[in-house]
PDB file of N, CA and C in Angstrom:
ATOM      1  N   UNK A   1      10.901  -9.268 -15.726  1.00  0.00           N
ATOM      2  CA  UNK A   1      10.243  -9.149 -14.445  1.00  0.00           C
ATOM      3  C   UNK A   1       9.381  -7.883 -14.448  1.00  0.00           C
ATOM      4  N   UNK A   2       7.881  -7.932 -14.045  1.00  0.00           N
ATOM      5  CA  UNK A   2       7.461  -6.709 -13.941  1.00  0.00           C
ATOM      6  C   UNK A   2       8.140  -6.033 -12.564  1.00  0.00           C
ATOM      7  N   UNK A   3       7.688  -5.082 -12.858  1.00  0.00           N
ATOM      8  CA  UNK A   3       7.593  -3.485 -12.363  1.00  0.00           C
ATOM      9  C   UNK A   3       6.657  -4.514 -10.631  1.00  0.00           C
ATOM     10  N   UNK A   4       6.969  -4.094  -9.576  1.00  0.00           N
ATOM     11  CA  UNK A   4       6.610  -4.334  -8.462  1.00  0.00           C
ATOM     12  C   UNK A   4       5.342  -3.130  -7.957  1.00  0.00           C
ATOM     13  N   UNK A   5       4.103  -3.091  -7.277  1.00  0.00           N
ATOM     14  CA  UNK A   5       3.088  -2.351  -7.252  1.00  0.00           C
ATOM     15  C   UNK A   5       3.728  -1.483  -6.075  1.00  0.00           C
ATOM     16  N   UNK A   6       4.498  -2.084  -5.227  1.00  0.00           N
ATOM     17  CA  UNK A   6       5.196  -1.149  -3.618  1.00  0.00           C
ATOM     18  C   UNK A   6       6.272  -1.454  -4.583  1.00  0.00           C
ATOM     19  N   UNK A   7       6.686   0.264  -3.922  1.00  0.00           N
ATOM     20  CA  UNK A   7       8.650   0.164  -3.598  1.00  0.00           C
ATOM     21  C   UNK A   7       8.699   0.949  -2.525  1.00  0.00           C
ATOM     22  N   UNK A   8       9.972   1.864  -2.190  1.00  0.00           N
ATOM     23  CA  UNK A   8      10.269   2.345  -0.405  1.00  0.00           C
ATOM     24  C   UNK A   8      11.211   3.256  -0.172  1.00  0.00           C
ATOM     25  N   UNK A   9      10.858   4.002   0.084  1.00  0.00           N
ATOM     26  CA  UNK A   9      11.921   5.310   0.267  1.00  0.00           C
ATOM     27  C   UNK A   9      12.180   5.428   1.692  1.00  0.00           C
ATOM     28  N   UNK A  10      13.595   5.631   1.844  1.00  0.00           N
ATOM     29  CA  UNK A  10      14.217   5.808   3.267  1.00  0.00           C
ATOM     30  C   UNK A  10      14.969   6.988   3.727  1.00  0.00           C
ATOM     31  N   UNK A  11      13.332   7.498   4.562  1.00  0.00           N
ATOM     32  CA  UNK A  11      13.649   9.011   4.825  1.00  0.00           C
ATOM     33  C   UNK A  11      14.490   9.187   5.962  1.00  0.00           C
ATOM     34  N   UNK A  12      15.200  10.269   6.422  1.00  0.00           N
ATOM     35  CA  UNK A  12      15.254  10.624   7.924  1.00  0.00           C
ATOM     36  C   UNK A  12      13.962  11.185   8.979  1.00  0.00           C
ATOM     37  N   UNK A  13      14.022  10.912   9.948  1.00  0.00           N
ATOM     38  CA  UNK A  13      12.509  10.947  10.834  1.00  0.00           C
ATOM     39  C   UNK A  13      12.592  12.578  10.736  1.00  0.00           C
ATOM     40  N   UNK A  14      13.527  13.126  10.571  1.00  0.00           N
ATOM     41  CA  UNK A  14      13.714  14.722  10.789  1.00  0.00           C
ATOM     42  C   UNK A  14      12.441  15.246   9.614  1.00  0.00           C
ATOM     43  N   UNK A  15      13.147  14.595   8.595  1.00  0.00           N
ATOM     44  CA  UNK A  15      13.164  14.956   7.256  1.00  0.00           C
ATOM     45  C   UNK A  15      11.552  14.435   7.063  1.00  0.00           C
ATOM     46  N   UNK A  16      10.900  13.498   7.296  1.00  0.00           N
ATOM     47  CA  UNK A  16       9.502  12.977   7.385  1.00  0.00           C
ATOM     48  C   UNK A  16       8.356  13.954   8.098  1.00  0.00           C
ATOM     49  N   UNK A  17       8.839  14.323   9.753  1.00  0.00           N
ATOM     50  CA  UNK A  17       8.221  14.791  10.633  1.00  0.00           C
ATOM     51  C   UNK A  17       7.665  16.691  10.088  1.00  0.00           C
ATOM     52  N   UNK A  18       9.197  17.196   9.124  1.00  0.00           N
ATOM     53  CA  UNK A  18       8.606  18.199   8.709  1.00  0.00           C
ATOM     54  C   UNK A  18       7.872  18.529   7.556  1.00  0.00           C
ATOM     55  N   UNK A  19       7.369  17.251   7.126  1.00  0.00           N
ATOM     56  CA  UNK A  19       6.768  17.441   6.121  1.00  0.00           C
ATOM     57  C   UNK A  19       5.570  16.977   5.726  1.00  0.00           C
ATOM     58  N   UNK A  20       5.030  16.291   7.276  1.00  0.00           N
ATOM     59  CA  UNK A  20       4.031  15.086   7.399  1.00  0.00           C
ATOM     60  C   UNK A  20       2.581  15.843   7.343  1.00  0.00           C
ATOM     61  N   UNK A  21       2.377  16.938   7.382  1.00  0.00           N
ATOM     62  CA  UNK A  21       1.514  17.725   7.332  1.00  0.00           C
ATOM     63  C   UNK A  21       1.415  18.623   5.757  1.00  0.00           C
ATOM     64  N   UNK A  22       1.882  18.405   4.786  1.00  0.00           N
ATOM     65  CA  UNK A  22       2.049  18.845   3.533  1.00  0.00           C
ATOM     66  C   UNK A  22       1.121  17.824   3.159  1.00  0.00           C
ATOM     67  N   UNK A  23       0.655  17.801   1.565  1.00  0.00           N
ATOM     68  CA  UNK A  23       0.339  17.209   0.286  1.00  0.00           C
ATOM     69  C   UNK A  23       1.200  16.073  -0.130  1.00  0.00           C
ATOM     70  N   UNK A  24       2.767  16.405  -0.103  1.00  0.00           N
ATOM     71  CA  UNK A  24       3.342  15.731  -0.950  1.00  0.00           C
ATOM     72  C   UNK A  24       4.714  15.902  -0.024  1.00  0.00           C
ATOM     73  N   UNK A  25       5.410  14.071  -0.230  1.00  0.00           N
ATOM     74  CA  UNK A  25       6.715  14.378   0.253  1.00  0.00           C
ATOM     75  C   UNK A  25       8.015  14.387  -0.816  1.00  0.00           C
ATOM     76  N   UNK A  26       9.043  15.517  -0.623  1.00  0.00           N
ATOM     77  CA  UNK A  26      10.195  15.376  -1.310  1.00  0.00           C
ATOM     78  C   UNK A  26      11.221  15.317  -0.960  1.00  0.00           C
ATOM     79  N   UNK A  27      12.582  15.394  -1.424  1.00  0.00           N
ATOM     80  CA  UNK A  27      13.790  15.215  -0.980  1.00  0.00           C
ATOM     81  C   UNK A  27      14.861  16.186  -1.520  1.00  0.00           C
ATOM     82  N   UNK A  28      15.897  16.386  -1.122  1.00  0.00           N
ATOM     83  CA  UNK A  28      16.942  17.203  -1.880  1.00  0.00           C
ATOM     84  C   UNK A  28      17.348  16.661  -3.255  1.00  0.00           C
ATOM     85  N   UNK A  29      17.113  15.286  -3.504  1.00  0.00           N
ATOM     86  CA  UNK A  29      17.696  14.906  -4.311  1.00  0.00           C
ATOM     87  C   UNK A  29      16.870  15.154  -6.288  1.00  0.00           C
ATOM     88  N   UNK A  30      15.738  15.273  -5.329  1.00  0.00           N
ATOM     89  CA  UNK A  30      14.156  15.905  -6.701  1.00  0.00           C
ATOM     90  C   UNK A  30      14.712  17.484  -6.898  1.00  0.00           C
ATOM     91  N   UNK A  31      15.646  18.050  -6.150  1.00  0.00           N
ATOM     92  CA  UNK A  31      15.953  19.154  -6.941  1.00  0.00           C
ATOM     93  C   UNK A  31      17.474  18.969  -7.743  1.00  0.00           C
ATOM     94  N   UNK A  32      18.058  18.247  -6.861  1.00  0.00           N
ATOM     95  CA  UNK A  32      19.438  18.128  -7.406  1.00  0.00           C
ATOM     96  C   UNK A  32      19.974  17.571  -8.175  1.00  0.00           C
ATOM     97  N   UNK A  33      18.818  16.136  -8.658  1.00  0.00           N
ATOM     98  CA  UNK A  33      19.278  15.152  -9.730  1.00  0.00           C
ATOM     99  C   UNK A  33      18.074  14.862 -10.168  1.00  0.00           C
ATOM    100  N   UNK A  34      17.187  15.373 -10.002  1.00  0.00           N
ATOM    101  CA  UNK A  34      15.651  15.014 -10.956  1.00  0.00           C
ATOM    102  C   UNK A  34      14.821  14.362 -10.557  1.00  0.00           C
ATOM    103  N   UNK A  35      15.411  13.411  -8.993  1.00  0.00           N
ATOM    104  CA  UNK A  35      14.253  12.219  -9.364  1.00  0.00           C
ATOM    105  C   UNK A  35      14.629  12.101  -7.131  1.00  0.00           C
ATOM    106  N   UNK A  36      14.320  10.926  -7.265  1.00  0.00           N
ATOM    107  CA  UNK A  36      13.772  10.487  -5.505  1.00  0.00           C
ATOM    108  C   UNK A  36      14.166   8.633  -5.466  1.00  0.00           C
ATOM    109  N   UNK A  37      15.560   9.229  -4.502  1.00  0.00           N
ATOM    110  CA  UNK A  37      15.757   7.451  -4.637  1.00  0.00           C
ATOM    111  C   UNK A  37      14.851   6.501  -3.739  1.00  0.00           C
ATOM    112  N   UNK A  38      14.395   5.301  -4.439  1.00  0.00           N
ATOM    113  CA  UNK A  38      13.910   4.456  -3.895  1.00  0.00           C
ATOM    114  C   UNK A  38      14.213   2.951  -4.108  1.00  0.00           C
ATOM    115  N   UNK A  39      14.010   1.939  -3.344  1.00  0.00           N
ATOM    116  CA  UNK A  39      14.721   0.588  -3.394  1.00  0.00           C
ATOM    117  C   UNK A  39      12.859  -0.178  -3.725  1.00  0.00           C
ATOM    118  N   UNK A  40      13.215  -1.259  -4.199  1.00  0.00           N
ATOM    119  CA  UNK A  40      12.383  -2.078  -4.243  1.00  0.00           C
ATOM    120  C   UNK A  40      12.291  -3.278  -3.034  1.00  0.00           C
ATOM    121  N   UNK A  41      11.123  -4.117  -2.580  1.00  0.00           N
ATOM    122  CA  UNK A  41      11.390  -4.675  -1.409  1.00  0.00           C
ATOM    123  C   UNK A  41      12.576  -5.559  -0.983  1.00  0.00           C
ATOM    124  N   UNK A  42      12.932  -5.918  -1.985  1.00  0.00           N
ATOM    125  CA  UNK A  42      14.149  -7.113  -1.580  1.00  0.00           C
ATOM    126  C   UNK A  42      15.859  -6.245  -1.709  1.00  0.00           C
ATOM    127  N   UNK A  43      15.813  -4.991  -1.737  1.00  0.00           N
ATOM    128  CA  UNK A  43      16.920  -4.009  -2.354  1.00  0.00           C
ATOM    129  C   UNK A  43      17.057  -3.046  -0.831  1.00  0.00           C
ATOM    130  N   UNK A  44      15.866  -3.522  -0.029  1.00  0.00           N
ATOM    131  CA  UNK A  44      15.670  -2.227   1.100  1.00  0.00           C
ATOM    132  C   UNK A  44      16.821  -2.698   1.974  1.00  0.00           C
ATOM    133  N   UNK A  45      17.275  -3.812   2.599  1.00  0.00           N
ATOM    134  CA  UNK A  45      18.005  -4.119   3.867  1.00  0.00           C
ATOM    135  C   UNK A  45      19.362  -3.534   3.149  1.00  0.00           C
ATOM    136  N   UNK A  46      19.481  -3.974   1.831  1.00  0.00           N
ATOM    137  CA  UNK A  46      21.062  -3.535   0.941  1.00  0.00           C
ATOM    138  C   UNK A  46      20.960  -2.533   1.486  1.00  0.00           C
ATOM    139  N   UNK A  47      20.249  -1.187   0.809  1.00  0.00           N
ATOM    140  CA  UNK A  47      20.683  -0.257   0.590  1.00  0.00           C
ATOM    141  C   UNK A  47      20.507   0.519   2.087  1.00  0.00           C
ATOM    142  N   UNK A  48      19.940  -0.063   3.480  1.00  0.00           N
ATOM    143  CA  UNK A  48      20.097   0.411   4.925  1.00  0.00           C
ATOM    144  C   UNK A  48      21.880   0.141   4.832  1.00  0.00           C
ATOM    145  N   UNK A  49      21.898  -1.015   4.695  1.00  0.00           N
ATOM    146  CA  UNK A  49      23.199  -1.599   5.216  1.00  0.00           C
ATOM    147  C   UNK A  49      24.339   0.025   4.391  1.00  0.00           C
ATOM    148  N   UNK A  50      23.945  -0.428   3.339  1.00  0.00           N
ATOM    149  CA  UNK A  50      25.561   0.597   2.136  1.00  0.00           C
ATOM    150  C   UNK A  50      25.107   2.141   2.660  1.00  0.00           C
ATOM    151  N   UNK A  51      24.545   2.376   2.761  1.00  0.00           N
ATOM    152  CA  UNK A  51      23.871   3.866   2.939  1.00  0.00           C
ATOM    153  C   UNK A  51      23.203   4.753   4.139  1.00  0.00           C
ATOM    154  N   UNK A  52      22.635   3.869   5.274  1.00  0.00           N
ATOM    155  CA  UNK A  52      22.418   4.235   6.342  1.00  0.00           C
ATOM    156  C   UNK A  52      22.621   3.234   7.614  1.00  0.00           C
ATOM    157  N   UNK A  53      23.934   2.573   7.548  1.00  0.00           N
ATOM    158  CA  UNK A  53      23.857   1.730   8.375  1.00  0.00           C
ATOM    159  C   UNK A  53      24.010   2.292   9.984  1.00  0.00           C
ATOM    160  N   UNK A  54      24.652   3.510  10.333  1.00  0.00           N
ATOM    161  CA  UNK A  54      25.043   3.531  11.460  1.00  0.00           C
ATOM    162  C   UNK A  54      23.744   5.212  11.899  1.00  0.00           C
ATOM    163  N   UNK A  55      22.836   5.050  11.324  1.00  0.00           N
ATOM    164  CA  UNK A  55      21.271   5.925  11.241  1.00  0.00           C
ATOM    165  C   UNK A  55      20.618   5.129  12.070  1.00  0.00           C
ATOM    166  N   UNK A  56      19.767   5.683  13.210  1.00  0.00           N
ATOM    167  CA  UNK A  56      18.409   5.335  13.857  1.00  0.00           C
ATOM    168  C   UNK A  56      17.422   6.451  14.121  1.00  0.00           C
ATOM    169  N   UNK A  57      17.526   6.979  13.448  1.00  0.00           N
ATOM    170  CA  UNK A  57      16.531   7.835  13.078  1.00  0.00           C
ATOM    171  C   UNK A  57      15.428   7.465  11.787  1.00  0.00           C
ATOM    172  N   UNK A  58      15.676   6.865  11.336  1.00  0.00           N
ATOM    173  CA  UNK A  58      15.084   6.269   9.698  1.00  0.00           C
ATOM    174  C   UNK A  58      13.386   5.762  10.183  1.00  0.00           C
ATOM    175  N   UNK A  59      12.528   6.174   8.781  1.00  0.00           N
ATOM    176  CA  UNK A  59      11.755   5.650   8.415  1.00  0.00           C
ATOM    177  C   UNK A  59      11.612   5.051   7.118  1.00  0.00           C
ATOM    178  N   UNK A  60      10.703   4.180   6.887  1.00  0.00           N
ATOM    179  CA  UNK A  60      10.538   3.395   5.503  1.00  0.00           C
ATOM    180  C   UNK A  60       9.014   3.724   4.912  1.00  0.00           C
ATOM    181  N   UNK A  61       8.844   4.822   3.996  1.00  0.00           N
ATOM    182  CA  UNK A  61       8.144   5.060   3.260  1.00  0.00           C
ATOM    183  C   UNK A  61       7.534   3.684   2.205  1.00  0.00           C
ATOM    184  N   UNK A  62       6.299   3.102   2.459  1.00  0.00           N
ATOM    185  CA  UNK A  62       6.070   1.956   1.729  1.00  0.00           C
ATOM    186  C   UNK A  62       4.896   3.210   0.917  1.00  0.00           C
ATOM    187  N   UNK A  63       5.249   2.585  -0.727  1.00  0.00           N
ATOM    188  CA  UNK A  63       4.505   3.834  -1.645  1.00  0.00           C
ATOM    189  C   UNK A  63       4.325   2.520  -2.645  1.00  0.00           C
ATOM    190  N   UNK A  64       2.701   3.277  -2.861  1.00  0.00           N
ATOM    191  CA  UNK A  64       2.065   2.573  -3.937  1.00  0.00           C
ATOM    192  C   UNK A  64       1.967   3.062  -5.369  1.00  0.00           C
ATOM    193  N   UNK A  65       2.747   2.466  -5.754  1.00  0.00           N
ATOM    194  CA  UNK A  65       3.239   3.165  -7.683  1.00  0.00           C
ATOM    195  C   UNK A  65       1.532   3.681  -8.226  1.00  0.00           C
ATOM    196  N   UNK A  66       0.481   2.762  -8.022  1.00  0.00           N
ATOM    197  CA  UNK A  66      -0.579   3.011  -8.687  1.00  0.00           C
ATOM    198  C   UNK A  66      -1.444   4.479  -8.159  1.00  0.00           C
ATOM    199  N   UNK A  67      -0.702   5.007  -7.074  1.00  0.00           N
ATOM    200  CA  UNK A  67      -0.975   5.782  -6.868  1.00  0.00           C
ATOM    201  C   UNK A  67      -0.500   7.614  -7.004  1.00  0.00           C
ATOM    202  N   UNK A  68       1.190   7.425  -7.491  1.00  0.00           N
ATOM    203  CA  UNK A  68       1.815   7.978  -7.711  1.00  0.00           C
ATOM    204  C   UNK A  68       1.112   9.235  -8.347  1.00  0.00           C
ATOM    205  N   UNK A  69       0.967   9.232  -9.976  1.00  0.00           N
ATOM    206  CA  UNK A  69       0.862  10.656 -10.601  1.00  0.00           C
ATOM    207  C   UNK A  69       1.622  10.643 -11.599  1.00  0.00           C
ATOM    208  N   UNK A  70       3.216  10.082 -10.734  1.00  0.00           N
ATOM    209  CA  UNK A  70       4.750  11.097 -11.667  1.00  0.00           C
ATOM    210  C   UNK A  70       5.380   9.470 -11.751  1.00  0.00           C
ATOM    211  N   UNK A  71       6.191   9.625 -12.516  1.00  0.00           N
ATOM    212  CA  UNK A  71       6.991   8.631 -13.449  1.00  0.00           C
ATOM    213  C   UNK A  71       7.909   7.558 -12.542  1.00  0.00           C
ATOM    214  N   UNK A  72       7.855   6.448 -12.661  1.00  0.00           N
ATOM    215  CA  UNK A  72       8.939   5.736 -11.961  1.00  0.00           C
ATOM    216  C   UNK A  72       9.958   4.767 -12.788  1.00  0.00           C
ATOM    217  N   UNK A  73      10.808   5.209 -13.305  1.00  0.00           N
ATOM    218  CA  UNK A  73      12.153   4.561 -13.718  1.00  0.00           C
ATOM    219  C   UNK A  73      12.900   3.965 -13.183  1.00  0.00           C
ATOM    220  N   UNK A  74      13.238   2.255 -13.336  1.00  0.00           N
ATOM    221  CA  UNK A  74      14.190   1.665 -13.502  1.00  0.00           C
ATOM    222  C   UNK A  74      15.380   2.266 -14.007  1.00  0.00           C
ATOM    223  N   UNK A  75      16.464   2.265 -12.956  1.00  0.00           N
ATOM    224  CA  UNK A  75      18.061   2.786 -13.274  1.00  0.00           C
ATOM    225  C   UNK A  75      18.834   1.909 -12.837  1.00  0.00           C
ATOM    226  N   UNK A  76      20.150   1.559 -13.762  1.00  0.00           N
ATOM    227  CA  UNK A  76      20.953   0.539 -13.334  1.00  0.00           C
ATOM    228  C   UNK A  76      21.439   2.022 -12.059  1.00  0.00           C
ATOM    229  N   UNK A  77      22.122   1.438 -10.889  1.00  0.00           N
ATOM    230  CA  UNK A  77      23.157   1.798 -10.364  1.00  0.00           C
ATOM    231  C   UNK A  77      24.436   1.684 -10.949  1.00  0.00           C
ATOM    232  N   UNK A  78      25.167   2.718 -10.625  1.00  0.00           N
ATOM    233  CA  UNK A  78      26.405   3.205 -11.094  1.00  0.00           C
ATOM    234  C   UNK A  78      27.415   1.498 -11.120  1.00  0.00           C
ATOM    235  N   UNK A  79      27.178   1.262  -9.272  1.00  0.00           N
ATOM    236  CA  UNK A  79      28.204   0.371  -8.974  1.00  0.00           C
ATOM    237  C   UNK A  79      27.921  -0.809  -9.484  1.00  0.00           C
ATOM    238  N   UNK A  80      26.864  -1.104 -10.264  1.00  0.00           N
ATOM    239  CA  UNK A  80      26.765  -2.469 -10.715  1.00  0.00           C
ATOM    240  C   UNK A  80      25.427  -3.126  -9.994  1.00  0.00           C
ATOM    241  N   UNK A  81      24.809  -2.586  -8.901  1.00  0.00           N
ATOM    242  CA  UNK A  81      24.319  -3.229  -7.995  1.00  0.00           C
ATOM    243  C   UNK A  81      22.633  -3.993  -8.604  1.00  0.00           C
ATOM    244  N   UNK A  82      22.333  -3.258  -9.461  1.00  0.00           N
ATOM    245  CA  UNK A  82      20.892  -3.975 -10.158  1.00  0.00           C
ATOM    246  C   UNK A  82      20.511  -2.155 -10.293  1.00  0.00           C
ATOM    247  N   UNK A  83      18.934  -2.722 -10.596  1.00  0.00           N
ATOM    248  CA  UNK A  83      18.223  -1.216 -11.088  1.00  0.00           C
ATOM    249  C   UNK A  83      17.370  -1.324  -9.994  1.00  0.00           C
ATOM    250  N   UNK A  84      17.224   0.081  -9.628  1.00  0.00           N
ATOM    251  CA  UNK A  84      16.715   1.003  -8.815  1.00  0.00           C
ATOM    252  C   UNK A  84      15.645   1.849  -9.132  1.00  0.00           C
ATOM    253  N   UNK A  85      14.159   1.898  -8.455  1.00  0.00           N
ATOM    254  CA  UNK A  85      13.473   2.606  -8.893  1.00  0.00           C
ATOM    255  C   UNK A  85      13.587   4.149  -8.241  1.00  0.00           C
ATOM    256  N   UNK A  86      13.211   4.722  -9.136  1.00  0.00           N
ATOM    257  CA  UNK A  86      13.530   6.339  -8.759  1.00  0.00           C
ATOM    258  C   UNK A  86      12.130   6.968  -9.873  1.00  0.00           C
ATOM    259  N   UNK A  87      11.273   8.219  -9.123  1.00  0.00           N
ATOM    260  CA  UNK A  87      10.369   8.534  -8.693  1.00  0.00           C
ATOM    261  C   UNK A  87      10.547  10.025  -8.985  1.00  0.00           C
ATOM    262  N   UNK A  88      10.061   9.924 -10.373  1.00  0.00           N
ATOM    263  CA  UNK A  88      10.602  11.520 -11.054  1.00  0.00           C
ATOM    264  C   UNK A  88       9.113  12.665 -10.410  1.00  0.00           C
ATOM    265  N   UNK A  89       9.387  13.078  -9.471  1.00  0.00           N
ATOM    266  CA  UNK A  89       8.215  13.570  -8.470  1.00  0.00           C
ATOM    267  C   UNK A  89       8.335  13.793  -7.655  1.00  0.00           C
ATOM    268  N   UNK A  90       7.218  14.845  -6.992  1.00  0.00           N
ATOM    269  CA  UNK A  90       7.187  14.734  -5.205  1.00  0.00           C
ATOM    270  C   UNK A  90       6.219  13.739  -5.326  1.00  0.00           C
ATOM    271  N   UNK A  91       6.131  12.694  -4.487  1.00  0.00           N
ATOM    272  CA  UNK A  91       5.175  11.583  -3.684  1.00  0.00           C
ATOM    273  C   UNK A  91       4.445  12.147  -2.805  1.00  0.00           C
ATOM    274  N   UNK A  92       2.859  12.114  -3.354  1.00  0.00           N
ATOM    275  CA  UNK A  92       1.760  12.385  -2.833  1.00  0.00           C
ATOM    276  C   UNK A  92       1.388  11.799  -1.439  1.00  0.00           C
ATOM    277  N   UNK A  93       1.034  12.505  -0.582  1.00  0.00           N
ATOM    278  CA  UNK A  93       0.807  11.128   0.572  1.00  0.00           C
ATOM    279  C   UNK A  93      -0.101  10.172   0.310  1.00  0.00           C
ATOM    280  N   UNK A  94      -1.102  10.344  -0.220  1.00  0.00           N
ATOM    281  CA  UNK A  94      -2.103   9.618  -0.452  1.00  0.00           C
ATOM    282  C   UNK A  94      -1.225   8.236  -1.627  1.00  0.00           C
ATOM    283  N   UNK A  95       0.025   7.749  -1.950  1.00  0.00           N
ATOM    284  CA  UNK A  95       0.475   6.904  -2.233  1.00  0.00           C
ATOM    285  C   UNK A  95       1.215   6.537  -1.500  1.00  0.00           C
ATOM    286  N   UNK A  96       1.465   6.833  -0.045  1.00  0.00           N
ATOM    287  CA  UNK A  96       2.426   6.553   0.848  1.00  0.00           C
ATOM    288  C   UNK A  96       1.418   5.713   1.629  1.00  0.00           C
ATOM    289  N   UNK A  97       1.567   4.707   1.697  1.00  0.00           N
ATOM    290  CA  UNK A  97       0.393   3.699   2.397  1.00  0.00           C
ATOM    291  C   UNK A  97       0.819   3.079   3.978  1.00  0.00           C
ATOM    292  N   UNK A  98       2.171   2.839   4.189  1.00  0.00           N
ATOM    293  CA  UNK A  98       2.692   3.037   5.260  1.00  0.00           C
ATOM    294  C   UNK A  98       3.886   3.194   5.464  1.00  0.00           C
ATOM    295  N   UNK A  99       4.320   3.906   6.563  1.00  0.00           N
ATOM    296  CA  UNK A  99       5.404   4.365   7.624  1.00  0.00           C
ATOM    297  C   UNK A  99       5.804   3.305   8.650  1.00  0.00           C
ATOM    298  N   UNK A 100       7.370   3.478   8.102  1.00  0.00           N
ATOM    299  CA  UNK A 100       7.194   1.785   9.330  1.00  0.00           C
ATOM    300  C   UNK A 100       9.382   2.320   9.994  1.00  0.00           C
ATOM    301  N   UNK A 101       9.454   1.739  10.828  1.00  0.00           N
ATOM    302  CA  UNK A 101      10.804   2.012  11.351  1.00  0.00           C
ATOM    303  C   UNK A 101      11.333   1.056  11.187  1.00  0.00           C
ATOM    304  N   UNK A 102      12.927   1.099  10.160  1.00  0.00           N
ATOM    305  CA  UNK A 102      13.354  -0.096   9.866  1.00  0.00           C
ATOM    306  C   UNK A 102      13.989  -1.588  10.663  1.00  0.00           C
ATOM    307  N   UNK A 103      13.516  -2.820  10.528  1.00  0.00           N
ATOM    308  CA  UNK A 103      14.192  -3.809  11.485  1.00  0.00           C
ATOM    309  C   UNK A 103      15.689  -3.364  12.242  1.00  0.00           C
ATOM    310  N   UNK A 104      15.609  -3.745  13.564  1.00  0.00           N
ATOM    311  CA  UNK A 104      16.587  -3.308  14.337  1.00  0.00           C
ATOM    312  C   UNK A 104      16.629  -2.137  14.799  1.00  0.00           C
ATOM    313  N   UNK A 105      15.585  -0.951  14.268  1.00  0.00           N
ATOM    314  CA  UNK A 105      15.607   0.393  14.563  1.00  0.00           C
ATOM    315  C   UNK A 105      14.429   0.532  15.349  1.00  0.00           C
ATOM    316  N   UNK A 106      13.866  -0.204  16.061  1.00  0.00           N
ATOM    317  CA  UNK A 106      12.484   0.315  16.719  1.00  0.00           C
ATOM    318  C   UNK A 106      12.737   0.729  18.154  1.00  0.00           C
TER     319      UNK A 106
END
């Protein structure tokens, strides 16, 4: 299967709002483990449900790989769940194509 042109990062609105005026968005996790988790489109409702289900604050970063810069790797998940793209980078805005609030959260 190729590589998908969108995948989607699911920020907190906190975490979005202070940074929406920068170049580039990042996360704790680009310092702490190298990279920036992201789901692919059919992986996004999973990983609301396992990971932010009881969050309404959330946004959904829709990012365009061709626009990136920095590296995007396929990783199995630990638990078995499939591979996960992750986004060895800060994400430029100019590949962030839209901001959207996830179903049920508007």
């Amino acid at each position: 299967m190729a590589a998908p042109r969108f995948i989607f990062h699911i920020a907190c609105k906190d975490d979005w709002e202070r940074q929406k005026d920068e170049p580039a968005y990042s996360t704790e996790t680009l310092d702490s483990e190298g990279f920036i988790h992201c789901s692919r489109e059919e992986q996004l409702n999973g990983t609301i449900l396992r990971w932010f289900k009881k969050r309404r604050d959330l946004r959904i970063l829709k990012i365009d790989t061709a626009q990136l810069g920095v590296p995007v790797i396929y990783e199995a998940a630990e638990d078995g769940s499939g591979f996960f793209p992750h986004v060895f980078g800060a994400i430029t805005k100019t590949a962030i194509v839209e901001v959207e609030l996830p179903k049920g959260n508007e």
